[in-house]
Protein backbone atom coordinates (compact mmCIF):
# COMPACT_ATOMS: atom_id res chain seq x y z
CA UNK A 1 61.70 82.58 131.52
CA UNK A 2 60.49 86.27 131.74
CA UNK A 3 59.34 86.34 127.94
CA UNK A 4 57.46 82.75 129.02
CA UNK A 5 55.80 85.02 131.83
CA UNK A 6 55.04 87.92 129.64
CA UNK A 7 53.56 85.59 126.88
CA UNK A 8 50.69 83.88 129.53
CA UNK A 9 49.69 87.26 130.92
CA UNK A 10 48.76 88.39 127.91
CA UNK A 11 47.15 85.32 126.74
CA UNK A 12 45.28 85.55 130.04
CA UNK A 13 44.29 88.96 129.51
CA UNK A 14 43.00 88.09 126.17
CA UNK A 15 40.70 85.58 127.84
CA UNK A 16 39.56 87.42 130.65
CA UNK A 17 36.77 88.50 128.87
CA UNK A 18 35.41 85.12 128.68
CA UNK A 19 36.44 84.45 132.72
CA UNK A 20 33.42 82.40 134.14
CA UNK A 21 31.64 84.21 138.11
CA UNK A 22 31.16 81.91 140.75
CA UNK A 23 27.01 80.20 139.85
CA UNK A 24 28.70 79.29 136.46
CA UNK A 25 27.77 82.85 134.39
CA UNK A 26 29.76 84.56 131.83
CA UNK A 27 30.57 88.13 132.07
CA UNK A 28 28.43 90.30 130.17
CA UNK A 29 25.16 88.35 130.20
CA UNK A 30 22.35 90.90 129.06
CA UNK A 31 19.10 89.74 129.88
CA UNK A 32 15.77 91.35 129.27
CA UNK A 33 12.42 91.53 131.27
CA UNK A 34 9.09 92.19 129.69
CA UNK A 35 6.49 93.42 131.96
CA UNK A 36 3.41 96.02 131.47
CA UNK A 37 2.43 99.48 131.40
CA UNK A 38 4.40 101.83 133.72
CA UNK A 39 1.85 102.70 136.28
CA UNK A 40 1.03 99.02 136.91
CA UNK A 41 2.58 96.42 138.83
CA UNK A 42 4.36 94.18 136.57
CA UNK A 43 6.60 97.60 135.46
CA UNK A 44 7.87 97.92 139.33
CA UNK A 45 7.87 93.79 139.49
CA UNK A 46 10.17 93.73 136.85
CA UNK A 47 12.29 97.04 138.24
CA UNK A 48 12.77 95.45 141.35
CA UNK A 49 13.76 92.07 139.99
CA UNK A 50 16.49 93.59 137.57
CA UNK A 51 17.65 95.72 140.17
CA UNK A 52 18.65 92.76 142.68
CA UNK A 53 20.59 91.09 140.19
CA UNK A 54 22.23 94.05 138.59
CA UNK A 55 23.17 94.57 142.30
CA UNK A 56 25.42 91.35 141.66
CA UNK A 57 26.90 92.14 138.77
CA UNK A 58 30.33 91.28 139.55
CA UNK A 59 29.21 87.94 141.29
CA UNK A 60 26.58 86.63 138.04
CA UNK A 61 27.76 88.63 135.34
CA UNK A 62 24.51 89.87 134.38
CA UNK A 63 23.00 92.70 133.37
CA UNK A 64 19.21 92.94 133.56
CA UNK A 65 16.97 95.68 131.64
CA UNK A 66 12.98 96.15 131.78
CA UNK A 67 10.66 96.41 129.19
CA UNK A 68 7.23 97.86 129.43
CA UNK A 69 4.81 95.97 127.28
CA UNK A 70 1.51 95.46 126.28
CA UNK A 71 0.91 92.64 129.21
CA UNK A 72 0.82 88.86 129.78
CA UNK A 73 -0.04 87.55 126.10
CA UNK A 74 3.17 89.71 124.36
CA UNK A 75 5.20 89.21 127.02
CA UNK A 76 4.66 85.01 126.55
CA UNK A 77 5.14 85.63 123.26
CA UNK A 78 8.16 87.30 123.30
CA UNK A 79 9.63 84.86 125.60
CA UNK A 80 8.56 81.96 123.40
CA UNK A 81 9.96 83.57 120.56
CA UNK A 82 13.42 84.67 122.20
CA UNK A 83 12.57 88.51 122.17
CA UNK A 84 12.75 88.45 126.10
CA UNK A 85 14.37 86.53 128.23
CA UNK A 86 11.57 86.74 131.18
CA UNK A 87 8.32 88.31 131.04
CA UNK A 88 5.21 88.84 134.11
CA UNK A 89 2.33 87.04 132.92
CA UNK A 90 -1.12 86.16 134.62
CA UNK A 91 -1.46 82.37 136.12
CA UNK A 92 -4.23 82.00 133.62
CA UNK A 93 -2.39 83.03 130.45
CA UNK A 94 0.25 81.03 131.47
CA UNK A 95 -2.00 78.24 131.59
CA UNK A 96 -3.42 78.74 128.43
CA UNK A 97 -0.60 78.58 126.55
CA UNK A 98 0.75 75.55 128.22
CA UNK A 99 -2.33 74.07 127.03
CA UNK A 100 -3.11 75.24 123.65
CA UNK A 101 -6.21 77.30 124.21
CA UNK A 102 -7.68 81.42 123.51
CA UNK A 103 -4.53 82.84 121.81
CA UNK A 104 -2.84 80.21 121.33
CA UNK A 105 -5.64 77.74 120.19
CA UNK A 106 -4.52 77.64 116.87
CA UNK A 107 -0.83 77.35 117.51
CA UNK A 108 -1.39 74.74 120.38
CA UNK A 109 0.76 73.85 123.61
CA UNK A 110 3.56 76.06 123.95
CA UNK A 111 5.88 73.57 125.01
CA UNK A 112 9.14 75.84 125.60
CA UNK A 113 7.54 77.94 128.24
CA UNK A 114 9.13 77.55 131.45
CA UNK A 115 7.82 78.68 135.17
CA UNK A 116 9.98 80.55 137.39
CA UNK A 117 7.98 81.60 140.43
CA UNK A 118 4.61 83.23 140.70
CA UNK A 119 4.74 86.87 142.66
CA UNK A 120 1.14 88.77 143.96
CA UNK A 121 -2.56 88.24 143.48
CA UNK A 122 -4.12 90.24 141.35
CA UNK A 123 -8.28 91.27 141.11
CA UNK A 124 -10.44 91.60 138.37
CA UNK A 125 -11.27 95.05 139.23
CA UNK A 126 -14.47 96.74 137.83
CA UNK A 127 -14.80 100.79 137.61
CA UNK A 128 -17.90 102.77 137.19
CA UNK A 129 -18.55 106.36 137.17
CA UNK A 130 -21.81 106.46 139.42
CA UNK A 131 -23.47 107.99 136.95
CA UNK A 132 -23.69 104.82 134.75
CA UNK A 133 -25.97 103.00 137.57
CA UNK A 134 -23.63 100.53 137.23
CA UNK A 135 -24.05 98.39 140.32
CA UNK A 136 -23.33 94.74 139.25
CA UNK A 137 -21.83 92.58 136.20
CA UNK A 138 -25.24 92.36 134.69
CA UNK A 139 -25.86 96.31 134.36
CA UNK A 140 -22.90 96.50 131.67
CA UNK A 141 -25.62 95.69 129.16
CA UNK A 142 -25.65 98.22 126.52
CA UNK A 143 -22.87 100.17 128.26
CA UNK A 144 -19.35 101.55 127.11
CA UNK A 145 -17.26 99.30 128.98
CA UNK A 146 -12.75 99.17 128.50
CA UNK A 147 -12.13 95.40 128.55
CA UNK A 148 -8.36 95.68 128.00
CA UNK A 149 -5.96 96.15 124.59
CA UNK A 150 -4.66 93.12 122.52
CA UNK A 151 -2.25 91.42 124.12
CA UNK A 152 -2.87 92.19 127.79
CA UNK A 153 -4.48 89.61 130.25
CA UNK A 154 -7.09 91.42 131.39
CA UNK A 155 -9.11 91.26 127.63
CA UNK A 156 -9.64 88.01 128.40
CA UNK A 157 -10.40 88.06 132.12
CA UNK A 158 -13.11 90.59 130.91
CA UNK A 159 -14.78 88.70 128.94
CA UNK A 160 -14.76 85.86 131.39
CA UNK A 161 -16.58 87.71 133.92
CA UNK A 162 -18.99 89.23 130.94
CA UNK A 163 -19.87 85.25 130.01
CA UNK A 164 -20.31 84.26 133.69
CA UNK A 165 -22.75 86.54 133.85
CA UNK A 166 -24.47 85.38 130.36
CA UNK A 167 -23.09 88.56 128.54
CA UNK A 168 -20.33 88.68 125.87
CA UNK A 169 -18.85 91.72 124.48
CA UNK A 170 -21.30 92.51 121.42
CA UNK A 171 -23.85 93.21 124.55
CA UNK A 172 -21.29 95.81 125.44
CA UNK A 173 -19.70 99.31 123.52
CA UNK A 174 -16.46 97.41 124.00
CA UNK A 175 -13.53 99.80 124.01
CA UNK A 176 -10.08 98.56 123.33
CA UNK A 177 -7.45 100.72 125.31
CA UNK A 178 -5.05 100.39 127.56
CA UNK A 179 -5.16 100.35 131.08
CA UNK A 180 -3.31 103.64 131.28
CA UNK A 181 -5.47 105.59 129.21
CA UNK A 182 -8.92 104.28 130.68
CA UNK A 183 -9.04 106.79 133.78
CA UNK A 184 -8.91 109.33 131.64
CA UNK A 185 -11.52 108.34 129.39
CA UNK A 186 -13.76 107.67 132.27
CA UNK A 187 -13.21 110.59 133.65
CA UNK A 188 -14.74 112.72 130.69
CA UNK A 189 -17.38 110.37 130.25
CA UNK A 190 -16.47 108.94 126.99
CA UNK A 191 -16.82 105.58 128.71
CA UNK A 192 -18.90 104.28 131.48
CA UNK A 193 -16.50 100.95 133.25
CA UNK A 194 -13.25 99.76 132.64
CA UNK A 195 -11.69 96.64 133.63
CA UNK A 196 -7.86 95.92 134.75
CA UNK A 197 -6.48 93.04 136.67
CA UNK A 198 -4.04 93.62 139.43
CA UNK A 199 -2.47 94.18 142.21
CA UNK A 200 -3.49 96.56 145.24
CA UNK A 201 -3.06 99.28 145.86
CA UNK A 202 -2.84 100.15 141.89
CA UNK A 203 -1.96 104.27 140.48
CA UNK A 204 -4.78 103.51 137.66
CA UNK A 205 -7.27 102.74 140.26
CA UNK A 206 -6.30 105.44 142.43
CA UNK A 207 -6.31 107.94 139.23
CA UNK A 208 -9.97 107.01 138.80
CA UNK A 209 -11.08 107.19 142.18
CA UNK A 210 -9.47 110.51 142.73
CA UNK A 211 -11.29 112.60 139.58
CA UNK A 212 -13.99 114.69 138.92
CA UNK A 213 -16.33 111.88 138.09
CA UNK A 214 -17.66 109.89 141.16
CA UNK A 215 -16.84 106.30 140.86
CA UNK A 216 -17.50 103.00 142.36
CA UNK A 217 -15.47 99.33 142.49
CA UNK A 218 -18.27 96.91 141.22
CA UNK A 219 -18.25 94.15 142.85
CA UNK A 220 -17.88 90.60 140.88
CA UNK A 221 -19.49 88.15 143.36
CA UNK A 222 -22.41 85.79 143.50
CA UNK A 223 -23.29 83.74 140.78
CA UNK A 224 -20.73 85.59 138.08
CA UNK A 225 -17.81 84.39 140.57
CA UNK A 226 -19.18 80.54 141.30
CA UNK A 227 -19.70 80.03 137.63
CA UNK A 228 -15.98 81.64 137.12
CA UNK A 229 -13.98 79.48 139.96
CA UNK A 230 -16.00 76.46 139.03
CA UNK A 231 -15.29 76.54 135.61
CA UNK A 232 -11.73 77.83 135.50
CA UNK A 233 -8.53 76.21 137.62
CA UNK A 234 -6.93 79.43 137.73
CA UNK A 235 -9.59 81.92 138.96
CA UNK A 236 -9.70 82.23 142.93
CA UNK A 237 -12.36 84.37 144.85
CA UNK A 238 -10.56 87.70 146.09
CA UNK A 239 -10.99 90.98 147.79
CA UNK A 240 -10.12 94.57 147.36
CA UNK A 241 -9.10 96.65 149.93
CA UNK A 242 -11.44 99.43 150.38
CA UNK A 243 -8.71 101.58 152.47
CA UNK A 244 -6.58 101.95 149.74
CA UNK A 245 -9.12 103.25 147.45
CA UNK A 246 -10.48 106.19 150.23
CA UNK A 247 -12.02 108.44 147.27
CA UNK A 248 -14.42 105.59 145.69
CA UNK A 249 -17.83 105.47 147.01
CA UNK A 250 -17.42 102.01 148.32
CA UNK A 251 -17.58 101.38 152.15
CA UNK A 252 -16.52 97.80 152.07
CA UNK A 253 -14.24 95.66 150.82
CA UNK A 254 -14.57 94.89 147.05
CA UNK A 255 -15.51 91.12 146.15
CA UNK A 256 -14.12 90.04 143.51
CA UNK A 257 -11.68 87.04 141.43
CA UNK A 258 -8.40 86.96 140.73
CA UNK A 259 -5.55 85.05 138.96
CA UNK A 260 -2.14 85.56 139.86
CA UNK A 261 1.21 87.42 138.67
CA UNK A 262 3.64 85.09 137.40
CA UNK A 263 7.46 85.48 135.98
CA UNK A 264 8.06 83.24 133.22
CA UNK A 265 10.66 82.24 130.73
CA UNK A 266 12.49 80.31 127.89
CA UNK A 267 13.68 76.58 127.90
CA UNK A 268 16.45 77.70 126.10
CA UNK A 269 17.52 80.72 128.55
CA UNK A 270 20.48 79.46 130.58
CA UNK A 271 20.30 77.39 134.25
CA UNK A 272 22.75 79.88 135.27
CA UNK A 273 20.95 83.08 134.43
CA UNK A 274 17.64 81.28 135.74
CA UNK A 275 19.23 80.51 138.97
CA UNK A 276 20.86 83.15 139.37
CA UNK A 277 17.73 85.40 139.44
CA UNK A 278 15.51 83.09 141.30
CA UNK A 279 18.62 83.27 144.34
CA UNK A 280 18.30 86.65 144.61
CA UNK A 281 14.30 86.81 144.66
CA UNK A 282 14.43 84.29 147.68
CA UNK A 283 17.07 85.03 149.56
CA UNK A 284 16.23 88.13 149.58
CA UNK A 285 12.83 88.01 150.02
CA UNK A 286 12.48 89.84 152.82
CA UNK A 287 13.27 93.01 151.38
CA UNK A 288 11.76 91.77 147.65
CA UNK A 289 8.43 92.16 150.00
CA UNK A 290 9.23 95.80 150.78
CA UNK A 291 9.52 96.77 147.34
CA UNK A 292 5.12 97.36 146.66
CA UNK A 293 2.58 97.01 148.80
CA UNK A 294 1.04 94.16 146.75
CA UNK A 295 3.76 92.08 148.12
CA UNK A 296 2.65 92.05 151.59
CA UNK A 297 0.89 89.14 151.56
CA UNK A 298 3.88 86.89 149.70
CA UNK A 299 5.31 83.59 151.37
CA UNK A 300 7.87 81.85 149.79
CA UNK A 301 5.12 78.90 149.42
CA UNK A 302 2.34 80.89 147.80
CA UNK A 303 5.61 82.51 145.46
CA UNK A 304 5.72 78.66 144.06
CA UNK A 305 1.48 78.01 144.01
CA UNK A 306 -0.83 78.90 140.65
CA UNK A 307 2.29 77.80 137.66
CA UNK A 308 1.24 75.54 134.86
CA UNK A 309 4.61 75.33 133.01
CA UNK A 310 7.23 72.92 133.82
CA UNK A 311 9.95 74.41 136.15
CA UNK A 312 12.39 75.91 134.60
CA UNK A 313 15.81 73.44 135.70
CA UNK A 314 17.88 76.80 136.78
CA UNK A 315 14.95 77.35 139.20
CA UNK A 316 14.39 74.04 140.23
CA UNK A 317 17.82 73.46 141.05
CA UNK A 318 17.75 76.75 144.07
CA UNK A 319 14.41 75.39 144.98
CA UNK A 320 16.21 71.89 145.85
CA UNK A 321 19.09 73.68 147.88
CA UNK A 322 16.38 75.71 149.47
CA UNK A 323 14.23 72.93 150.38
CA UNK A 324 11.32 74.49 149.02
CA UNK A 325 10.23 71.95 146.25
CA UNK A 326 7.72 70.35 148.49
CA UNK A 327 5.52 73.20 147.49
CA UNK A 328 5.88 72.52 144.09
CA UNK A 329 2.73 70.80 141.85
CA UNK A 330 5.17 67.43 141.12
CA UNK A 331 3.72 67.48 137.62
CA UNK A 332 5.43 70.67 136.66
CA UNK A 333 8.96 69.02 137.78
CA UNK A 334 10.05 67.58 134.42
């Protein structure tokens, strides 16, 4: 009887490794987030979501790492092609490649991308040194202007704001860089604007407000922004917060449009894992709000508003025990 004993401990010990947590998860899960570049906020989105459900390790079995990428087009693409498991994305890219269209024209509808939840708002945000007498959309003619790296969302948000106000980027010296690096480059006057879309307060924005050169928030407003929200689902009209930009030379709140941050993933990626992480977000959103300033302004409602992919199930599934799917578009409930 003792041999017996001996013989289904070890066979249990054997297994243990494959031992299921309460939600359904398998031990070891490693999961990986894609977000942006470090000093925006999809980086500390994407820190702050791994570090809630690494927190629960020994409930979900997961551990959760962060990625910083080139932006919203890599990081769908590296969900869609099972390099990531998640990835922050703008509302419009998302939409995009639901739909077939800019980068994904050729490839049409991505049909495995999934919606999670959408996070902050985030402004097309226009910086000029103020010695470019750059004072609206329209005085980018014949200017060096950043309008974002391959693979980022902003590239295209930059052109959309240079065709709603009948420019493209030939009528430009487009510059290609990253976010990250434009400061800089502004700063020694080896460009005149950049663009970025985010979320406020931003350490780019503050970099460029805060250096030798005298600069100014343009604002995008007027005609540029009707023609943008009227022609576009995704764009809505926005504002930037003057106070936390106290070195520009604005006096006002910036006008502007904006898309928003979304987290995104994989049909394929697991209910559990999917579940698990959209638990943690919302019940403890709270202190998820804490985490940047750009969160301030979250509800739980506006967290579900601005998707264009189908829900992912895992997600769907919290949002039923929750109660929450009332806020959900029913066409993305598949």
């Amino acid at each position: 009887m003792r041999r017996k004993t001996i013989i289904i401990a070890l066979v249990a010990l054997l297994l243990a490794p494959l031992a299921v947590f309460a939600g359904g998860q398998a031990e070891n899960t490693f999961v990986t987030i894609g977000t942006g570049g470090v000093t925006g906020v999809y980086y500390p989105t994407g820190g702050a979501i791994s570090r809630m459900i690494n927190a629960k390790y020994d409930e979900y079995g997961i551990k959760a790492t962060v990625e910083s990428t080139g932006g919203s087009v890599y990081n769908i693409n590296a969900v869609l092609s099972g390099d990531l498991d998640f990835g922050v994305a703008q509302s419009d890219r998302q939409f995009q490649a639901v739909n077939g269209t800019a980068e994904w024209a050729d490839a049409g509808p991505q049909k495995d991308l999934r919606a999670v939840f959408s996070i902050h708002p985030e402004s097309i945000t226009l910086i000029a040194s103020m010695n470019s007498g750059i004072n609206s959309v329209a005085d980018l003619k014949g200017k060096r202007v950043n309008i974002g790296n391959p693979g980022s969302g902003q590239l295209q948000n930059s052109k959309d704001v240079l065709a709603a106000a009948g420019l493209t980027d030939a009528d430009i010296q487009a510059e290609g860089v990253k976010a990250v690096e434009a400061p800089g480059l502004l700063n020694d006057e080896r460009i005149d604007a950049f663009f970025y879309t985010v979320g406020h307060p931003n350490g780019n924005i503050k970099e460029a407000t805060a250096g030798r050169v005298k600069v100014m928030i343009v604002p995008i407003d007027g005609t540029v922004a009707d023609n943008m929200t009227s022609k576009y689902p995704y764009y809505a009209k926005s504002l930037i917060p003057v106070k936390e930009y106290p070195m520009s030379e604005n006096t006002a709140d910036i006008p502007s449009v904006g898309v928003k941050a979304t987290f995104v993933t994989n049909a394929s990626v697991s209910d559990d894992v999917v579940y698990a992480m959209t638990k943690e977000v919302f019940d403890n959103f709270d202190d998820f709000k804490k985490l940047h300033p750009a969160y301030q302004v979250l509800t739980k409602e506006s967290m579900l508003k601005g998707l264009s992919a189908p829900i992912h199930p895992g997600a769907l599934k919290y949002y039923e025990e929750a109660g929450l799917v009332q806020y959900i578009n029913s066409e993305l409930i598949k």
